[in-house]
N, C-alpha and C. Protein backbone atom coordinates (compact mmCIF):
# COMPACT_ATOMS: atom_id res chain seq x y z
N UNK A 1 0.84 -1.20 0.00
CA UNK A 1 0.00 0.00 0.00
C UNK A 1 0.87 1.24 0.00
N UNK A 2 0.63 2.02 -0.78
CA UNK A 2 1.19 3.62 -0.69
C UNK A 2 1.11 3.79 0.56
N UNK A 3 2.35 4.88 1.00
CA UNK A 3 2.16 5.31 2.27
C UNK A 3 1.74 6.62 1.62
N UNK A 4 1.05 7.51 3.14
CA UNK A 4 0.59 8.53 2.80
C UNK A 4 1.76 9.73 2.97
N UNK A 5 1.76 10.78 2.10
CA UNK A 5 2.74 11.66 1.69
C UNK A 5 2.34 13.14 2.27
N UNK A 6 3.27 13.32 3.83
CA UNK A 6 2.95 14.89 3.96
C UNK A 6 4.04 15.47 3.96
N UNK A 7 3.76 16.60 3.16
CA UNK A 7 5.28 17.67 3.27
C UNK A 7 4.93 19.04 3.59
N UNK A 8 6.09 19.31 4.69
CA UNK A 8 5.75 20.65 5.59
C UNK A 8 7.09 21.78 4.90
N UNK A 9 6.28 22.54 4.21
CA UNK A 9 7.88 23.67 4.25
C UNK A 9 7.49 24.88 5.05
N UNK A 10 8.09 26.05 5.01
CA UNK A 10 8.16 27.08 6.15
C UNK A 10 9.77 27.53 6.04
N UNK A 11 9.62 28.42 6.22
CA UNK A 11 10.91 29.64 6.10
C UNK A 11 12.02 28.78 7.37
N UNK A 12 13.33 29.10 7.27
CA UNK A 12 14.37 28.58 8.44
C UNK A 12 13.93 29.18 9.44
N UNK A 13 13.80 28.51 10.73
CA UNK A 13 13.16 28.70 11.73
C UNK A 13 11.91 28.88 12.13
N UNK A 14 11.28 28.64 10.89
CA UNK A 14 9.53 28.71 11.15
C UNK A 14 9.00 27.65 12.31
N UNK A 15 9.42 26.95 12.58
CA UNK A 15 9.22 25.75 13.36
C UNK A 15 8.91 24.67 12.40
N UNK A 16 9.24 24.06 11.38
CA UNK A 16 8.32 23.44 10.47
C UNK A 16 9.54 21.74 10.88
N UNK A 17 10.71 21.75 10.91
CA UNK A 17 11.09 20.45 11.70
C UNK A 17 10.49 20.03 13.15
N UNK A 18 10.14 20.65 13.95
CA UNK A 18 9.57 20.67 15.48
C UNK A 18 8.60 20.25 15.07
N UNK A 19 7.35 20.70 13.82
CA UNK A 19 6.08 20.41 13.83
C UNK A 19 5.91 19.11 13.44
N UNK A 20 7.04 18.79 12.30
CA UNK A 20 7.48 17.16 12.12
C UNK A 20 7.79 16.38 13.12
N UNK A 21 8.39 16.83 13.86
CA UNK A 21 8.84 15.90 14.81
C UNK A 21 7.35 15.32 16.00
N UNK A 22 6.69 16.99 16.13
CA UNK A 22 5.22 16.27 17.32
C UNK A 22 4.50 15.47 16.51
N UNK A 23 4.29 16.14 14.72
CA UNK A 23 3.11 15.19 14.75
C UNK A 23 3.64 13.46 14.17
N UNK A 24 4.81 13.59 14.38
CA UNK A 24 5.68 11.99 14.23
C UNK A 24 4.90 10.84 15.64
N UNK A 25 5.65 12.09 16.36
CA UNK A 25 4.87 11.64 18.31
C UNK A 25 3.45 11.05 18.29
N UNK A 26 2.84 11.98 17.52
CA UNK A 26 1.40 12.24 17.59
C UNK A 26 0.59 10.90 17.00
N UNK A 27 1.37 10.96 15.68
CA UNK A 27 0.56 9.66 14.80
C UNK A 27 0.71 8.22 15.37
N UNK A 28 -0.48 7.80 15.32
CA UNK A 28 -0.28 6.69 15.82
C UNK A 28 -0.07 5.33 15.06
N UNK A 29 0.48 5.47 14.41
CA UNK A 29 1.07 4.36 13.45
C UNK A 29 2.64 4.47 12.72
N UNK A 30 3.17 3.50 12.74
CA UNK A 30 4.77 4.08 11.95
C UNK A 30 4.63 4.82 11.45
N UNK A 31 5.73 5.67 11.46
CA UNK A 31 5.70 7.37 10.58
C UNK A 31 7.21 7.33 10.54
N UNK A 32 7.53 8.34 9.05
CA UNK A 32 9.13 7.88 9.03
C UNK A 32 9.39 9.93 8.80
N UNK A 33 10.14 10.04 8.50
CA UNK A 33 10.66 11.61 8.25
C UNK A 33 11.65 11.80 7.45
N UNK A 34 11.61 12.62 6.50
CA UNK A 34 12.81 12.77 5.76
C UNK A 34 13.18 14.32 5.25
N UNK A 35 14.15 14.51 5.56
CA UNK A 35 14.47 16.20 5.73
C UNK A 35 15.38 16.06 4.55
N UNK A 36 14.81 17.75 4.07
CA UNK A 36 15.59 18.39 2.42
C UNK A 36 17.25 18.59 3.16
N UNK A 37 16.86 18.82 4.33
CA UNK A 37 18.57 19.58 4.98
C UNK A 37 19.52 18.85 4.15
N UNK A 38 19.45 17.46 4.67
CA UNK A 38 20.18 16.63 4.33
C UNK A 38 20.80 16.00 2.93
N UNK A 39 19.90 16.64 2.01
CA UNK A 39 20.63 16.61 1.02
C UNK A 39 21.39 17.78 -0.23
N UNK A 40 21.55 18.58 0.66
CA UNK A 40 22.50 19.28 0.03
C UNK A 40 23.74 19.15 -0.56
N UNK A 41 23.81 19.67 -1.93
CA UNK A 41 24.93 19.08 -2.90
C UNK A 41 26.33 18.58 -2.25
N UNK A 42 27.49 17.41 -2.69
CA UNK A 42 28.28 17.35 -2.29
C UNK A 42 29.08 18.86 -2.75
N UNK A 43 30.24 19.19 -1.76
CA UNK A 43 30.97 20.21 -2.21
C UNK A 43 32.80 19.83 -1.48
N UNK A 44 32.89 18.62 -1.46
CA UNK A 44 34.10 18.18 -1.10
C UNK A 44 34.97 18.89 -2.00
N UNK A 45 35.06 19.27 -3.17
CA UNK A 45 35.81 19.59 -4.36
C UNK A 45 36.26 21.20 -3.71
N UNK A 46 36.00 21.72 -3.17
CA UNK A 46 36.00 23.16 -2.50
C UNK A 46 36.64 22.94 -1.53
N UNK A 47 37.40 24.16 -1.04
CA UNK A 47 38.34 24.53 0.03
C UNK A 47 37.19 24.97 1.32
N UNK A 48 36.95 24.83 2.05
CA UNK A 48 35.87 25.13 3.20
C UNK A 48 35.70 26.49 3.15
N UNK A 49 36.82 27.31 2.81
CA UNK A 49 36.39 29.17 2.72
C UNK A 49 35.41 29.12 2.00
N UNK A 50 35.39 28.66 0.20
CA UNK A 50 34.70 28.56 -0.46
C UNK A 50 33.35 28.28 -0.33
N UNK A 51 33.50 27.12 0.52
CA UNK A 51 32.12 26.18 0.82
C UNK A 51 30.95 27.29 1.51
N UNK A 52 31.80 27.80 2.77
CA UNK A 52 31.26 28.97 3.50
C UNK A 52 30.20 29.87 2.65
N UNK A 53 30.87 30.56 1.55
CA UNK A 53 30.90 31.56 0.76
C UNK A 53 29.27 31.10 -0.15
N UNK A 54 29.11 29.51 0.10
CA UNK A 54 27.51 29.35 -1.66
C UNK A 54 25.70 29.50 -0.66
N UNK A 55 25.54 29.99 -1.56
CA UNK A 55 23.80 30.37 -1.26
C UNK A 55 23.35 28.94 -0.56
N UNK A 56 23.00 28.74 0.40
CA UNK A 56 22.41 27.29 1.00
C UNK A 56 20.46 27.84 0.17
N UNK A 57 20.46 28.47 0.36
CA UNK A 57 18.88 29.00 0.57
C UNK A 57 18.86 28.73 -1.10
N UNK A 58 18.97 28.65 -1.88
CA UNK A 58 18.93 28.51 -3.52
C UNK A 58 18.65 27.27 -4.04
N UNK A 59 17.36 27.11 -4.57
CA UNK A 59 16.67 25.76 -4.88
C UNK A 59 17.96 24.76 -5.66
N UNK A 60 19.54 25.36 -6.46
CA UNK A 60 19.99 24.53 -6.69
C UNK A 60 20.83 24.04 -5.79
N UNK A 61 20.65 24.70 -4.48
CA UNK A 61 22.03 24.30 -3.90
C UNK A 61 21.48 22.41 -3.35
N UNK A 62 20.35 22.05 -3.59
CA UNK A 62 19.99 20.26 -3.31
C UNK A 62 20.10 19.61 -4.52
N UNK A 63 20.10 18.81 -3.88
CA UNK A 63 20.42 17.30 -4.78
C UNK A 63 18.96 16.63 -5.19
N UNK A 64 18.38 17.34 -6.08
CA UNK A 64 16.98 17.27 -6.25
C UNK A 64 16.78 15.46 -6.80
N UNK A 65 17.36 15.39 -7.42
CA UNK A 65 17.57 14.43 -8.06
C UNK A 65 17.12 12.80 -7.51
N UNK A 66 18.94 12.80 -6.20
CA UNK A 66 18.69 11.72 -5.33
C UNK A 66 17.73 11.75 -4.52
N UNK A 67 17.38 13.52 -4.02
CA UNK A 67 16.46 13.38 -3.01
C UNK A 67 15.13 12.39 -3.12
N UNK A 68 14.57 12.76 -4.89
CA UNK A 68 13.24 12.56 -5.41
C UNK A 68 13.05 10.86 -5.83
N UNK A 69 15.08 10.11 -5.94
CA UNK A 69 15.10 8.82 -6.03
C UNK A 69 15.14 8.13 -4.34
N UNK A 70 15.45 8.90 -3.35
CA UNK A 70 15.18 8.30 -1.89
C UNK A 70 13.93 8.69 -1.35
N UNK A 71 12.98 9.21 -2.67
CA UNK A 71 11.27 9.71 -2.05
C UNK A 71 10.94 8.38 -2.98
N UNK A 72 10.90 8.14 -4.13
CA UNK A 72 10.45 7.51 -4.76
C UNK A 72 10.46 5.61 -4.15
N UNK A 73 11.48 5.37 -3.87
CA UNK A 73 11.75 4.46 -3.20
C UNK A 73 11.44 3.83 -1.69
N UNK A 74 11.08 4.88 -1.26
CA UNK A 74 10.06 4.66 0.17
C UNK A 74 8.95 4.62 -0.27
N UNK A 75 8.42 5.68 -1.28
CA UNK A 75 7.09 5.51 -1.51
C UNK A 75 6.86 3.80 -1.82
N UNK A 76 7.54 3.35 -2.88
CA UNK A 76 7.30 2.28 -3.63
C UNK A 76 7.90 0.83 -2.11
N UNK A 77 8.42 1.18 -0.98
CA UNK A 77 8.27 0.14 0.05
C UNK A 77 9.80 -0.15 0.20
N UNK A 78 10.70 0.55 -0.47
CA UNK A 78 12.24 0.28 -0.21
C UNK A 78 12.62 1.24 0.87
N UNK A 79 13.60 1.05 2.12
CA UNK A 79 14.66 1.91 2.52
C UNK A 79 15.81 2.09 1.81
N UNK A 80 16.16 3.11 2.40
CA UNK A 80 16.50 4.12 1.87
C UNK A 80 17.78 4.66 3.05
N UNK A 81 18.90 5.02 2.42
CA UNK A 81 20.06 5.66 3.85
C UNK A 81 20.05 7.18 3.00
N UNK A 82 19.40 8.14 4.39
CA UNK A 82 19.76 9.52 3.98
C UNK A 82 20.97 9.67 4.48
N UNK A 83 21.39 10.59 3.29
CA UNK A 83 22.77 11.43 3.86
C UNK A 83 22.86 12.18 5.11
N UNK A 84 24.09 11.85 5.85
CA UNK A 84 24.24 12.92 6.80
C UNK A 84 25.12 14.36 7.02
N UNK A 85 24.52 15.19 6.35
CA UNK A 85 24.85 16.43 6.18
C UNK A 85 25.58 17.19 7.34
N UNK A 86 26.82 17.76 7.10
CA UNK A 86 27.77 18.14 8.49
C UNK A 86 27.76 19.84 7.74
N UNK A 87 27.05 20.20 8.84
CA UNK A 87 26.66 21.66 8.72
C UNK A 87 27.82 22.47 8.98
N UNK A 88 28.78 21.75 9.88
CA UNK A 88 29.78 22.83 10.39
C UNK A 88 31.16 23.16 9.16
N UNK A 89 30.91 21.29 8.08
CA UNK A 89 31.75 21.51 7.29
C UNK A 89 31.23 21.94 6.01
N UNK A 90 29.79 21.72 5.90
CA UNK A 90 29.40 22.51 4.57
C UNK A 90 29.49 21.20 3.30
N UNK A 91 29.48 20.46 3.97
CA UNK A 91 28.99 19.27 2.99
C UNK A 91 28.62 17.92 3.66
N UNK A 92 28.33 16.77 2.67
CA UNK A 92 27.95 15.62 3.01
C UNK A 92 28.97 14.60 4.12
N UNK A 93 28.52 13.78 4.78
CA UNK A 93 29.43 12.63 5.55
C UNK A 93 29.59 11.83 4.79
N UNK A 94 30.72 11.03 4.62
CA UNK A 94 31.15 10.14 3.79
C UNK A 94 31.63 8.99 4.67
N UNK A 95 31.13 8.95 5.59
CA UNK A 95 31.07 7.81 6.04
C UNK A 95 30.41 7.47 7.23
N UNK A 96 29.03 8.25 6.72
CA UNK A 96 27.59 7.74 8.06
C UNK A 96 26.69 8.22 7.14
N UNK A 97 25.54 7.80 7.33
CA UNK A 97 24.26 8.07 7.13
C UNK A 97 23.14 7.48 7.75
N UNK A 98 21.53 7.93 7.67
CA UNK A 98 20.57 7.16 8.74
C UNK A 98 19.94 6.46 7.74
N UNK A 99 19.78 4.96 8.29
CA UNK A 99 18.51 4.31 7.72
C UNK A 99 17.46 4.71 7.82
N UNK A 100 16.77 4.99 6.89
CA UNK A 100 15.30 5.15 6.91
C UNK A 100 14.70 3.73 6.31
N UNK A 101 13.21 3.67 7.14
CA UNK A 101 12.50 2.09 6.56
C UNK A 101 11.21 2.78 6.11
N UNK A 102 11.03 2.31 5.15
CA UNK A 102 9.40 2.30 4.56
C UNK A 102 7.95 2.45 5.45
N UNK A 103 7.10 3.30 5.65
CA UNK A 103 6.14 3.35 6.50
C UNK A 103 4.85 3.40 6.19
N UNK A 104 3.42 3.33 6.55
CA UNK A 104 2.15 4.01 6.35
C UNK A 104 2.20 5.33 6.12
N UNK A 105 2.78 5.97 6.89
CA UNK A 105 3.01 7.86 6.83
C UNK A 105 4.26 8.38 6.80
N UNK A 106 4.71 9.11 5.81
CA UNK A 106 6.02 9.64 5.07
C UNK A 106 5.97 11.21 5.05
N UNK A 107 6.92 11.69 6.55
CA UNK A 107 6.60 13.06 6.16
C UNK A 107 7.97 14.10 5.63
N UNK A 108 7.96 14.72 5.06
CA UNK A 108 9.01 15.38 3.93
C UNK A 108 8.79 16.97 4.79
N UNK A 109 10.36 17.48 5.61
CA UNK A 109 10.07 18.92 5.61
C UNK A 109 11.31 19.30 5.05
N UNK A 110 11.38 20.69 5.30
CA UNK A 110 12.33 21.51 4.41
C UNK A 110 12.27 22.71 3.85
N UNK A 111 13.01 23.84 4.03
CA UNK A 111 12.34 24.79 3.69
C UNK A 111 11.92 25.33 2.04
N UNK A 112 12.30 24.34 1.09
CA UNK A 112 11.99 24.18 0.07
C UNK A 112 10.90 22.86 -0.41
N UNK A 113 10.02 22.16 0.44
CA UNK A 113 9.24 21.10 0.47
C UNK A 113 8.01 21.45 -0.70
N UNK A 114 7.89 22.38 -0.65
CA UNK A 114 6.81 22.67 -1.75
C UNK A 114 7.10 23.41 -3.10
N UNK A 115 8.44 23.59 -2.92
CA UNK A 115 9.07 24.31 -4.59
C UNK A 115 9.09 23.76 -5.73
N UNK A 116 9.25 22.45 -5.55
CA UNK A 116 9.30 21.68 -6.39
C UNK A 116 7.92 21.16 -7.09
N UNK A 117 7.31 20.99 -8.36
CA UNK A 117 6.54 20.56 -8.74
C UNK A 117 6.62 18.77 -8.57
N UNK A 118 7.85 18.49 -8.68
CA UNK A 118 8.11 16.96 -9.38
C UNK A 118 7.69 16.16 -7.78
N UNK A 119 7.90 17.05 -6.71
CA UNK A 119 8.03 16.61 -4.83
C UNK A 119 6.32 16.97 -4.74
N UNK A 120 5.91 18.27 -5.04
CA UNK A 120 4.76 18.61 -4.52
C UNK A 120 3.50 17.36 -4.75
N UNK A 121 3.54 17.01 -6.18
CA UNK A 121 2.80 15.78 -6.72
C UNK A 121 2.59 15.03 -5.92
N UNK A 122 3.76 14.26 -5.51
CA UNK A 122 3.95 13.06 -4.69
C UNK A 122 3.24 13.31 -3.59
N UNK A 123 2.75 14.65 -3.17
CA UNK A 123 2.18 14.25 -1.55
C UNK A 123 0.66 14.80 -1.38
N UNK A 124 0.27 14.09 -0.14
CA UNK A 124 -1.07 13.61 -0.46
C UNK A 124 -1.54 15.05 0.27
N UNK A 125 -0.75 15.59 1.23
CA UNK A 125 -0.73 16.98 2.33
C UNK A 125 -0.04 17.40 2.12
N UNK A 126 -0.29 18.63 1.81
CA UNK A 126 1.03 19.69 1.91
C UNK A 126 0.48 20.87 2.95
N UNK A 127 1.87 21.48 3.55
CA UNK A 127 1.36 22.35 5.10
C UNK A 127 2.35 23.36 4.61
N UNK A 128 2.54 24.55 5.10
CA UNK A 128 3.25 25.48 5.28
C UNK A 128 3.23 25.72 7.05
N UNK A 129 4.22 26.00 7.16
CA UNK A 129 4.49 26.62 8.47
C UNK A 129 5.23 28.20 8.67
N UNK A 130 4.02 29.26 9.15
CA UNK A 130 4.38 30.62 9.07
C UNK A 130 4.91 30.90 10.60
N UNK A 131 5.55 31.99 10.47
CA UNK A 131 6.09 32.66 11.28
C UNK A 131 6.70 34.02 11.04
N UNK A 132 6.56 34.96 11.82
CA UNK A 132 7.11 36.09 11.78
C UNK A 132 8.82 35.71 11.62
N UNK A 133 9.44 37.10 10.20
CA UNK A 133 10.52 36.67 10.16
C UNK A 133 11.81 36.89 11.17
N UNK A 134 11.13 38.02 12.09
CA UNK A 134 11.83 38.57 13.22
C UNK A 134 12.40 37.17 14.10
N UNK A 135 10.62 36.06 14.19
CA UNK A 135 10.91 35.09 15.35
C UNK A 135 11.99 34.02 14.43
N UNK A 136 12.04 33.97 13.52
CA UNK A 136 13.05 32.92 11.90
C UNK A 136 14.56 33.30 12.63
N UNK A 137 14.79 34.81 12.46
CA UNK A 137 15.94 35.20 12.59
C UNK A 137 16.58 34.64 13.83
N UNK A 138 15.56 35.23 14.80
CA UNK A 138 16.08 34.86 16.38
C UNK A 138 16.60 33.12 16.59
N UNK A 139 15.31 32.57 15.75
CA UNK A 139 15.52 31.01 16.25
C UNK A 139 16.67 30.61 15.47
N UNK A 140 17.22 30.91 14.51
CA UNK A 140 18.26 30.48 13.48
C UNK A 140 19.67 30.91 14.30
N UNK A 141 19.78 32.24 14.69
CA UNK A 141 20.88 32.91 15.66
C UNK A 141 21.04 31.73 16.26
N UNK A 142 19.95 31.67 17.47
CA UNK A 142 20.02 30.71 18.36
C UNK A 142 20.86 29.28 17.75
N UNK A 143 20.24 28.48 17.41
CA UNK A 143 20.51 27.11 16.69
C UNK A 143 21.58 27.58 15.98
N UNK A 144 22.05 28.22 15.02
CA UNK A 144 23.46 28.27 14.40
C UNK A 144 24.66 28.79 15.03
N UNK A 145 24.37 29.02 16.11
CA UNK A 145 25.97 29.55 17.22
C UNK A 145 26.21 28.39 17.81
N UNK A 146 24.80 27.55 18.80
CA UNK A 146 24.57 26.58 19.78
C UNK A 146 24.79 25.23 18.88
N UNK A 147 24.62 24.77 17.65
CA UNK A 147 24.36 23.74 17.54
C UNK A 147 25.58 23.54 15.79
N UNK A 148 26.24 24.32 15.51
CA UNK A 148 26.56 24.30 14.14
C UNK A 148 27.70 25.07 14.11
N UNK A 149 28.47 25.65 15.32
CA UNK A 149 29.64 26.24 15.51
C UNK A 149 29.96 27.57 15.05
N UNK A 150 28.57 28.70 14.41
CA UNK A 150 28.74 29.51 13.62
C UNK A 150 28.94 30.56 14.76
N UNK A 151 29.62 31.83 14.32
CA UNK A 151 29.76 33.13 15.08
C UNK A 151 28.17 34.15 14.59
N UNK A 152 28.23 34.82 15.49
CA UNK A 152 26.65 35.91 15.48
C UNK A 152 26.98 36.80 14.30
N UNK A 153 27.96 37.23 13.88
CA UNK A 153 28.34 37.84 12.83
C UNK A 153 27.98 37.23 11.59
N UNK A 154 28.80 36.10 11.65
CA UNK A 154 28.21 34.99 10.07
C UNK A 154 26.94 34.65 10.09
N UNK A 155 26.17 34.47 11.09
CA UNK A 155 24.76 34.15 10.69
C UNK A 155 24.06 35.74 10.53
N UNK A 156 24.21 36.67 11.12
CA UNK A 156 23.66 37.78 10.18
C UNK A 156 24.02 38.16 9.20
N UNK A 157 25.13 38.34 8.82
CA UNK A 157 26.09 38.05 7.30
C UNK A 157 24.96 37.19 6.62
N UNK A 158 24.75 36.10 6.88
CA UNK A 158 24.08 34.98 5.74
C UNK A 158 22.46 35.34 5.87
N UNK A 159 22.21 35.32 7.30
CA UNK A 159 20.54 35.79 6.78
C UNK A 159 20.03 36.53 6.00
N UNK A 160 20.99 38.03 6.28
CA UNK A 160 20.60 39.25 4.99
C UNK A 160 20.94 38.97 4.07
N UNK A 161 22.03 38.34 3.46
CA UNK A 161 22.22 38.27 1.92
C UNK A 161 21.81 37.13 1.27
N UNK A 162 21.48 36.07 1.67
CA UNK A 162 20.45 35.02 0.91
C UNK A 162 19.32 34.44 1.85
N UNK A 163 19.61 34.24 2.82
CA UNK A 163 18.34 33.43 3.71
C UNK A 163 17.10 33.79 3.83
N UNK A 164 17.20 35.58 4.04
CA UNK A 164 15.91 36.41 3.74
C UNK A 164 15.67 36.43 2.12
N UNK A 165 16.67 36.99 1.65
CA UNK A 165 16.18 37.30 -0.07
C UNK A 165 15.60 36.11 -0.77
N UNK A 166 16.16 34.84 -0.49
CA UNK A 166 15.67 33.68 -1.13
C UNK A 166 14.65 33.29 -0.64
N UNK A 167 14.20 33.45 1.09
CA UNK A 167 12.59 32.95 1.40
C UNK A 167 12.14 33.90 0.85
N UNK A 168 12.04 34.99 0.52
CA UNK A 168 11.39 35.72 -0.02
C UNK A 168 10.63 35.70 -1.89
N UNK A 169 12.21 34.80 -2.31
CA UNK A 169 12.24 34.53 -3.73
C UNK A 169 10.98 33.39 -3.66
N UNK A 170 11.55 32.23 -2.92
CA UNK A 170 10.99 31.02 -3.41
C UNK A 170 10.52 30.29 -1.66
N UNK A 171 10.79 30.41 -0.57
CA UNK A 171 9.86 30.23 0.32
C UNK A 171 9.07 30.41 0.86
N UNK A 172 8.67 31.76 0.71
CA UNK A 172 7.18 32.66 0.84
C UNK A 172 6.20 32.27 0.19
N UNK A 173 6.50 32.48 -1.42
CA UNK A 173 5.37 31.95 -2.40
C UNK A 173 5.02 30.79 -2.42
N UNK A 174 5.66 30.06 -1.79
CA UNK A 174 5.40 28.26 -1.47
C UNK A 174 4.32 28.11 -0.61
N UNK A 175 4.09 29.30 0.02
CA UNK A 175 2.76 28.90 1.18
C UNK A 175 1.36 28.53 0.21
N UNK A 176 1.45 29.11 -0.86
CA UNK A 176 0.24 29.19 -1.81
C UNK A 176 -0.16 28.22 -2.36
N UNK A 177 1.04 26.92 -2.25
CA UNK A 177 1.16 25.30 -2.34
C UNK A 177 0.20 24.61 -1.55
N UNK A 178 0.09 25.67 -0.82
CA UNK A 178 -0.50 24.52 0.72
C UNK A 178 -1.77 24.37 1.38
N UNK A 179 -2.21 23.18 1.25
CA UNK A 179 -3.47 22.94 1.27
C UNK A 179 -4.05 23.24 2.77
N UNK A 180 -3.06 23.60 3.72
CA UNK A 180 -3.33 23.62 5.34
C UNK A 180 -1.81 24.77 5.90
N UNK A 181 -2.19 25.50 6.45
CA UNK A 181 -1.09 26.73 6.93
C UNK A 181 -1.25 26.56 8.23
N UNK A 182 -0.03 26.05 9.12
CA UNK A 182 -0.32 25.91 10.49
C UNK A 182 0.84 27.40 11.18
N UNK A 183 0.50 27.99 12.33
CA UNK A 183 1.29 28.63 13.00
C UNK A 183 2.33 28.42 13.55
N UNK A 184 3.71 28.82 13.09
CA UNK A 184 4.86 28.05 14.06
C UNK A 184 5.10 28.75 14.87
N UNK A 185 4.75 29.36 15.74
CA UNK A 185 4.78 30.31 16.86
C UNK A 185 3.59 29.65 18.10
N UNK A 186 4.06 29.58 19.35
CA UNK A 186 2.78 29.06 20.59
C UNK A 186 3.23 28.01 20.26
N UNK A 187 2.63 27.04 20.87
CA UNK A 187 2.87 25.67 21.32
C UNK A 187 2.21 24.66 20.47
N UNK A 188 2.41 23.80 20.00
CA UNK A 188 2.16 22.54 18.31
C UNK A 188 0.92 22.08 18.99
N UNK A 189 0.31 22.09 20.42
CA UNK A 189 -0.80 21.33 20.20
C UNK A 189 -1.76 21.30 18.95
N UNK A 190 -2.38 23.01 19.20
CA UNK A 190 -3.62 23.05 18.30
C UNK A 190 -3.26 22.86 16.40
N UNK A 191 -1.62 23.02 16.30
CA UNK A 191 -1.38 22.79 14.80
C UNK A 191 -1.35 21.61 14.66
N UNK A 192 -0.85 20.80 15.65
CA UNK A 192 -0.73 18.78 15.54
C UNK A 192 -1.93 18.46 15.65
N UNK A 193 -2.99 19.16 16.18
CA UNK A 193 -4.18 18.78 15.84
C UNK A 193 -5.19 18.85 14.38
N UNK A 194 -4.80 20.08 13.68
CA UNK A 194 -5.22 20.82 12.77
C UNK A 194 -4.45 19.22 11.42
N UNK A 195 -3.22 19.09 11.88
CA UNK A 195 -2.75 18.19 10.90
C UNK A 195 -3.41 16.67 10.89
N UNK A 196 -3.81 16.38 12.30
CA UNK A 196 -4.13 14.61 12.15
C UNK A 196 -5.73 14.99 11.72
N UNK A 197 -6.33 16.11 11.95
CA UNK A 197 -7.67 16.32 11.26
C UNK A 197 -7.77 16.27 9.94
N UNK A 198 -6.85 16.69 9.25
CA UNK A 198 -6.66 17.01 7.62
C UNK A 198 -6.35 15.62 7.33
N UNK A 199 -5.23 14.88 7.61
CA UNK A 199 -5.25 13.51 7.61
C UNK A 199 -5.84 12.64 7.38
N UNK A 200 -6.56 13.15 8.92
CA UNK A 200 -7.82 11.93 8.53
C UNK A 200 -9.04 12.43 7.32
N UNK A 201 -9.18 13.49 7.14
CA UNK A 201 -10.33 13.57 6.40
C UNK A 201 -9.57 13.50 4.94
N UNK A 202 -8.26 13.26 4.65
CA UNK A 202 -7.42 13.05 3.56
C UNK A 202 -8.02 11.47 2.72
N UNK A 203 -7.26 10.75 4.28
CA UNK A 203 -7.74 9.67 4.02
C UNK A 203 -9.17 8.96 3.74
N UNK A 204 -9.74 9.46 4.30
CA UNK A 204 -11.22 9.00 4.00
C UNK A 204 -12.13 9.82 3.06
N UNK A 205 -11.55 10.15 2.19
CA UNK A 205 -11.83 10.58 0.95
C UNK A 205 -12.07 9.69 -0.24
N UNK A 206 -13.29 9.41 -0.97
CA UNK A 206 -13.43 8.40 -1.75
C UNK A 206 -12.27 8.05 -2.96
């Protein structure tokens, strides 16, 4: 049986991985997850200054490709090993990645989850997750000093010159994809609710 296909995008820091993660909690049946983060182009071929220096926020900077052959392949009942993306070095691990196994419910976030026509198809829900870009900025500061080794300087450096301009290009207009807009701001109850409602009335659709 097809599993069912939800994909959440939302600007960096919208909360749109957190909202993946409750309503993972939430569902009550295997549920698997698979994040765009992770496949961002190899760039081993580059000196790390360099690496520093490329648009992350720019629909080519993924690996649209493999991503859409490790979607296709869960869909169809195969696992699948996502890449594990090392943020601090600016490219792929070459020698780890996570198994993912085949499930009933397959959820896809990322802040490009709905850009794609060839991704959007494939899913049965699509969500946006909004947020003020003030609260984006703050939560990204946060998480990119604490968790990714960056200085407060380089992440405002990078927000203003692509992170804002590009949600603006191509992650904003993505909300218009979305069949359900949940709030990433306050606490995921009433949006993890809003999602297993859509769900279900997804599913039980003739």
């Amino acid at each position: 049986m097809r599993p069912f296909l939800i994909g959440i995008a939302g600007a960096s820091g919208s909360g749109k991985s957190e909202l993946a993660k409750h309503v993972h909690a939430a569902i009550d049946e295997p549920a698997s997850i698979l994040s765009l983060d992770c496949y961002y182009r190899v760039l081993d071929h580059l000196p790390l200054a360099e690496r520093q220096k490329m648009n992350f926020d720019h629909p080519d900077s993924l690996d649209w490709k493999l991503f859409i052959n490790h979607l296709d392949e869960l869909i169809a009942g195969q696992p699948i090993d996502e890449p594990e993306y090392l943020f601090d070095q600016h490219t792929r691990s070459t020698t780890s990645c996570r198994a993912i196994e085949p499930a009933p419910l397959l959820i896809v976030e990322g802040i490009l989850a709905l850009h794609m026509e060839e991704v959007r198809k494939r899913m049965d829900l699509r969500l946006y997750v909004d947020a003020p870009d003030e609260v984006c900025f703050e939560r990204r500061l946060f998480r990119d000093t604490r968790e990714r080794g960056r200085t407060v300087e380089s992440v405002i450096k990078q927000y203003e010159t692509t992170v804002r301009p590009m949600a603006s290009q191509y992650v904003w207009p993505s909300k218009w994809w979305a069949d359900l807009v949940v709030a990433g701001t306050g606490g995921y109850d009433v949006s993890v609710a809003a999602v297993l409602k859509a769900v279900a009335e997804r599913r039980t659709k003739p």
